[in-house]
Protein backbone atom coordinates (compact mmCIF):
# COMPACT_ATOMS: atom_id res chain seq x y z
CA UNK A 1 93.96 74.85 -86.67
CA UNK A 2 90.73 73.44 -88.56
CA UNK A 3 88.20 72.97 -86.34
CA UNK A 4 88.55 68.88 -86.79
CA UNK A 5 92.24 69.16 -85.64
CA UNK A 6 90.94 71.01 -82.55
CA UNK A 7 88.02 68.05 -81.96
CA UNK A 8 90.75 65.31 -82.64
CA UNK A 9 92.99 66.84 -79.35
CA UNK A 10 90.47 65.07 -76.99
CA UNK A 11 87.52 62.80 -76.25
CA UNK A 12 85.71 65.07 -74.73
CA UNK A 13 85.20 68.92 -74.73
CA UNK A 14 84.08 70.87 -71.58
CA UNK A 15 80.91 72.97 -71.99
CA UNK A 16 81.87 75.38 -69.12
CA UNK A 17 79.10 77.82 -67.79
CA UNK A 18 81.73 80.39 -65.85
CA UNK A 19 79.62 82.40 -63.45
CA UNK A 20 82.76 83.88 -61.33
CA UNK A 21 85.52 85.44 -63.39
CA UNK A 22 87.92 83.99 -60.60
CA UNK A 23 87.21 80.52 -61.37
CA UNK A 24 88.43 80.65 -64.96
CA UNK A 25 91.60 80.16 -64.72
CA UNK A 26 91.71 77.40 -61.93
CA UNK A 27 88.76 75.53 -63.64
CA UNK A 28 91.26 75.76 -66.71
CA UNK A 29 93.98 74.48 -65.41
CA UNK A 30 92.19 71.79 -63.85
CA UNK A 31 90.94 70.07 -67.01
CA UNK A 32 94.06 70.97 -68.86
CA UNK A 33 96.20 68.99 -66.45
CA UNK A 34 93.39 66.15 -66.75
CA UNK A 35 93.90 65.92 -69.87
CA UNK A 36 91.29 67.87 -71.71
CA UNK A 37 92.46 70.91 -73.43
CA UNK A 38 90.50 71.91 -75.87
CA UNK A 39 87.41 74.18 -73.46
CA UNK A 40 84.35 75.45 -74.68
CA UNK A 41 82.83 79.02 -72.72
CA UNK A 42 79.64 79.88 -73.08
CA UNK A 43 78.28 82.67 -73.96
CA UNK A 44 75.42 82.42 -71.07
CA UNK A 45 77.27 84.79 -68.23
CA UNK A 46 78.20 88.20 -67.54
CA UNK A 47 82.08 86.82 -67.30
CA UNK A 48 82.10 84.57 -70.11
CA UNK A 49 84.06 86.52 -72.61
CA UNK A 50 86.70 88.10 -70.00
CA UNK A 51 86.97 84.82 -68.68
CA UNK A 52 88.55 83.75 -72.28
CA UNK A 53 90.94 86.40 -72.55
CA UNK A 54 91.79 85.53 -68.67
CA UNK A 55 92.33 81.55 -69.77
CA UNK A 56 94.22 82.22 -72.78
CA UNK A 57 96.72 84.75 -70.30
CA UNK A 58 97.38 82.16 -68.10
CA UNK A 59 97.03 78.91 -69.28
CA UNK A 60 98.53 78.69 -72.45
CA UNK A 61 98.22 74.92 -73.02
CA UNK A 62 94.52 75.68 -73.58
CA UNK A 63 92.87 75.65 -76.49
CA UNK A 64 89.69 77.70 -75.34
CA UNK A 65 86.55 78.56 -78.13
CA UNK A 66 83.33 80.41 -77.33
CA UNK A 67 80.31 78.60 -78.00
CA UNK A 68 76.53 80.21 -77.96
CA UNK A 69 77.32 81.69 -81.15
CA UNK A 70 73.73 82.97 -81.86
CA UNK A 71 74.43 86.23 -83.54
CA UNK A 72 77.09 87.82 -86.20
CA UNK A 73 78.26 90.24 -83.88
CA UNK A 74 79.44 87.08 -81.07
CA UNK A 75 81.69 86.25 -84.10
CA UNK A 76 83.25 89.99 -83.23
CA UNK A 77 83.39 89.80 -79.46
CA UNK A 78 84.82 86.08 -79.46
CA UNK A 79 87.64 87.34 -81.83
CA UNK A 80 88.75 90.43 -79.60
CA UNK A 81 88.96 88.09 -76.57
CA UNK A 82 91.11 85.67 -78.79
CA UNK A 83 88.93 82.13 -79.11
CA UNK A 84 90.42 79.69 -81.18
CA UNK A 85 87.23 78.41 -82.21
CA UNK A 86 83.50 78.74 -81.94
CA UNK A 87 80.46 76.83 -81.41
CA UNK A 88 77.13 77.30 -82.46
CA UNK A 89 73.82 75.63 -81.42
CA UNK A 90 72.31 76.12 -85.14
CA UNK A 91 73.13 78.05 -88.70
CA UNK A 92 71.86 80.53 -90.26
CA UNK A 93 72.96 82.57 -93.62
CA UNK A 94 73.81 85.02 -91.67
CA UNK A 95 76.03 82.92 -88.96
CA UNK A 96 77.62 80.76 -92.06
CA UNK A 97 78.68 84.55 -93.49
CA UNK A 98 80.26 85.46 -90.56
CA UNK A 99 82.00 82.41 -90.17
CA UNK A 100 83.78 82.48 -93.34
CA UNK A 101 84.99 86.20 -92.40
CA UNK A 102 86.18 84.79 -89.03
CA UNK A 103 89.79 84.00 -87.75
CA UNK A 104 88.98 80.83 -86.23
CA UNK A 105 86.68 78.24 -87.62
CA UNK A 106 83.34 77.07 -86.59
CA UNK A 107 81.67 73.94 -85.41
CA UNK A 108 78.13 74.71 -85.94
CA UNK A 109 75.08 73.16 -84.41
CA UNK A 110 71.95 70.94 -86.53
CA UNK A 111 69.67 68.54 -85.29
CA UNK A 112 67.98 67.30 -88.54
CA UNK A 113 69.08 66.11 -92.06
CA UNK A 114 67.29 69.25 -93.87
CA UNK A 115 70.16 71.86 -91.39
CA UNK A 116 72.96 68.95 -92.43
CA UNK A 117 72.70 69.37 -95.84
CA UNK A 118 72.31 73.14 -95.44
CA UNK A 119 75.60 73.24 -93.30
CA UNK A 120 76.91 70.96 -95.74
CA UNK A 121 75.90 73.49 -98.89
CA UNK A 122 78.05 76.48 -96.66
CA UNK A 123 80.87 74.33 -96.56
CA UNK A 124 81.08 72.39 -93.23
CA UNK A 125 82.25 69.30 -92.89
CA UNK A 126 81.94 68.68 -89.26
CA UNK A 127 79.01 69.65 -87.02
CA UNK A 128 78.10 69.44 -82.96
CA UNK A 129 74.38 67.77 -83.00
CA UNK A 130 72.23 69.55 -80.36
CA UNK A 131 70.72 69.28 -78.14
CA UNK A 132 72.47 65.38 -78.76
CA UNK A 133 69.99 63.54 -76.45
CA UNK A 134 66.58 65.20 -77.37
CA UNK A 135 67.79 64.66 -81.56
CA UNK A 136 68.10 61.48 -81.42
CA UNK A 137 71.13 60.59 -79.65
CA UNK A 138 73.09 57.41 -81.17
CA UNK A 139 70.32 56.14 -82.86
CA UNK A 140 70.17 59.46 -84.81
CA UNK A 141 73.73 59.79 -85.45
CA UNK A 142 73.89 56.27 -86.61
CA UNK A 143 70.71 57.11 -89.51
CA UNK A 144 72.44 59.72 -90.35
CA UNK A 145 75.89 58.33 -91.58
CA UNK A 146 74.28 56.31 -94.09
CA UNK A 147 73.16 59.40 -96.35
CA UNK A 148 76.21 61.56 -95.25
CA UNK A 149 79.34 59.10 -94.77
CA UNK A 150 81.39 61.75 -94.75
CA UNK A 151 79.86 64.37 -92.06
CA UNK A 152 81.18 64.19 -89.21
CA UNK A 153 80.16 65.43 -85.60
CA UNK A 154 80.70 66.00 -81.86
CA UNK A 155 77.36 65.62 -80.09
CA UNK A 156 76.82 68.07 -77.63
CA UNK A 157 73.68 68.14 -75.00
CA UNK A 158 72.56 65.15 -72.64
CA UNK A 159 75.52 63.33 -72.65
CA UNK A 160 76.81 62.00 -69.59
CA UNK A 161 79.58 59.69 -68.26
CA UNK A 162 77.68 56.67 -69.00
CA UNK A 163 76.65 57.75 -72.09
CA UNK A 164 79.45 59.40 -73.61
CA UNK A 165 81.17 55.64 -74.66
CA UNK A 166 78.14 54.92 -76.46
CA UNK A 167 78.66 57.84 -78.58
CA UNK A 168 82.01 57.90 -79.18
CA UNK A 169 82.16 53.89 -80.58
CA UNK A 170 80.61 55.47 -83.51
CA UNK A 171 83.13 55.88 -86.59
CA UNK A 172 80.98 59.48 -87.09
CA UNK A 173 82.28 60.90 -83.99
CA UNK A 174 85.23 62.83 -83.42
CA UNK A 175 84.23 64.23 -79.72
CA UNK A 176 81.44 64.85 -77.37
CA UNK A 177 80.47 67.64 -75.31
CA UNK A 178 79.80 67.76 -71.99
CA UNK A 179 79.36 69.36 -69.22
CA UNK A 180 79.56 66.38 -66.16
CA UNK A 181 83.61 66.99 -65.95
CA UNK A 182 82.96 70.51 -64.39
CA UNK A 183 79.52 69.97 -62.45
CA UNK A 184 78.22 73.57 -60.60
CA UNK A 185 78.47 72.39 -57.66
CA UNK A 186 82.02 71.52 -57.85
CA UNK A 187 82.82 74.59 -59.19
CA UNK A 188 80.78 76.78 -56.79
CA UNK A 189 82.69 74.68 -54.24
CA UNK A 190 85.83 75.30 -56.31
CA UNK A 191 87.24 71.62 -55.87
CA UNK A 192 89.72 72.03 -58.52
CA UNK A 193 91.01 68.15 -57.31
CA UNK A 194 87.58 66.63 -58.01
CA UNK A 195 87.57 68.15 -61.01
CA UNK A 196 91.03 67.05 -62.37
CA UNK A 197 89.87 63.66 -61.56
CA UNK A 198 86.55 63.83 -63.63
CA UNK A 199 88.72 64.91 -66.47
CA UNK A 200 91.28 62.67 -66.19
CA UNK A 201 88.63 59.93 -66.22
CA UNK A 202 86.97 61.40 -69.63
CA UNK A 203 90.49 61.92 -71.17
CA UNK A 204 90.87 58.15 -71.11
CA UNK A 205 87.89 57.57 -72.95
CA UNK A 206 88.73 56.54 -76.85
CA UNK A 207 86.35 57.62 -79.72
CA UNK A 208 86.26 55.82 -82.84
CA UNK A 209 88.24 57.30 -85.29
CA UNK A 210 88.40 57.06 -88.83
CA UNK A 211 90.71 58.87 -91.68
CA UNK A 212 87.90 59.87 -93.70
């Protein structure tokens, strides 16, 4: 799948920080049967990368990625654990090149027009603004559609319940990112049921698609 296909499944993507290996797959199938599939894992924790391979086992209706992306050789280690996509909070020639040797496609982080147009010259077309909030939020994503009608993004960093509507009424935006549908201390407490229902909530929210 392209990586727009995979941003198009859902409003909103989890940004999951796992710290227990045995919460994967529960905190998995919580969102999943809330109604948001597609699940980002950082790379932040020891169990991050096991905790993909333990997702993609046992809940199948996943579509999981790997995002912290900061080096070539996380493009390695997200492939042997089977991510269907990846996620990067910036771009570098060195990230872009192994991207393209990759076998799952990358939605890579930029926060100003100077990293668009670079991101644009290494043949993206769709890009996660980060951190969202401290880049400008809407206001920036709205500026930025004028000179590049035809990028488009999933804002990651900031975003909240209340403010996730704002972004996605913007023709731009495919998804947002967010972490509020899997809060630590729901996790730690491993309410799966409180969980389900924050998803469910941010599955009904509708972006503002367009064909282009």
């Amino acid at each position: 799948m392209k990586i727009r296909d995979i941003l198009a499944l859902a409003p909103v993507v989890p940004v999951l920080t796992i710290e227990r290996l045995e919460d994967a797959v529960p905190l998995a199938r919580a969102l999943v049967a809330g109604g948001l599939p597609v699940l980002e894992i950082t790379l932040r924790t020891e169990a991050a990368l096991a905790a993909v391979s333990a997702i993609r086992a046992a809940v199948p209706e996943a579509v999981v990625g790997v995002g912290t992306l900061t080096r070539p050789a996380d493009f390695a280690a997200a492939d042997r654990v089977g991510a269907r996509f990846g996620v990067s909070p910036g771009l570098t020639p060195e990230l872009a090149s192994a991207a393209r040797g990759a076998r799952f496609p990358l939605l890579p982080g930029v926060m100003t027009p100077t990293e668009l147009i670079a991101g644009r010259a290494a043949g993206f077309e769709v890009f996660k603004l980060f951190p969202a909030q401290q880049a400008g939020g809407v206001e920036m994503l709205k500026a930025l559609a004028g000179p590049f009608p035809d990028a488009r993004f999933c804002p990651t960093g900031g975003i909240s319940r209340s403010t996730a509507p704002d972004y996605l009424a913007l023709a731009n935006v495919l998804c947002v990112g967010g972490s509020w549908v899997a809060p630590r201390e729901r996790v730690q407490a491993r309410d799966w049921a409180a969980i389900e229902a924050l998803a469910r909530d941010a599955a009904a929210l509708r972006p503002a698609r367009t064909s282009a």
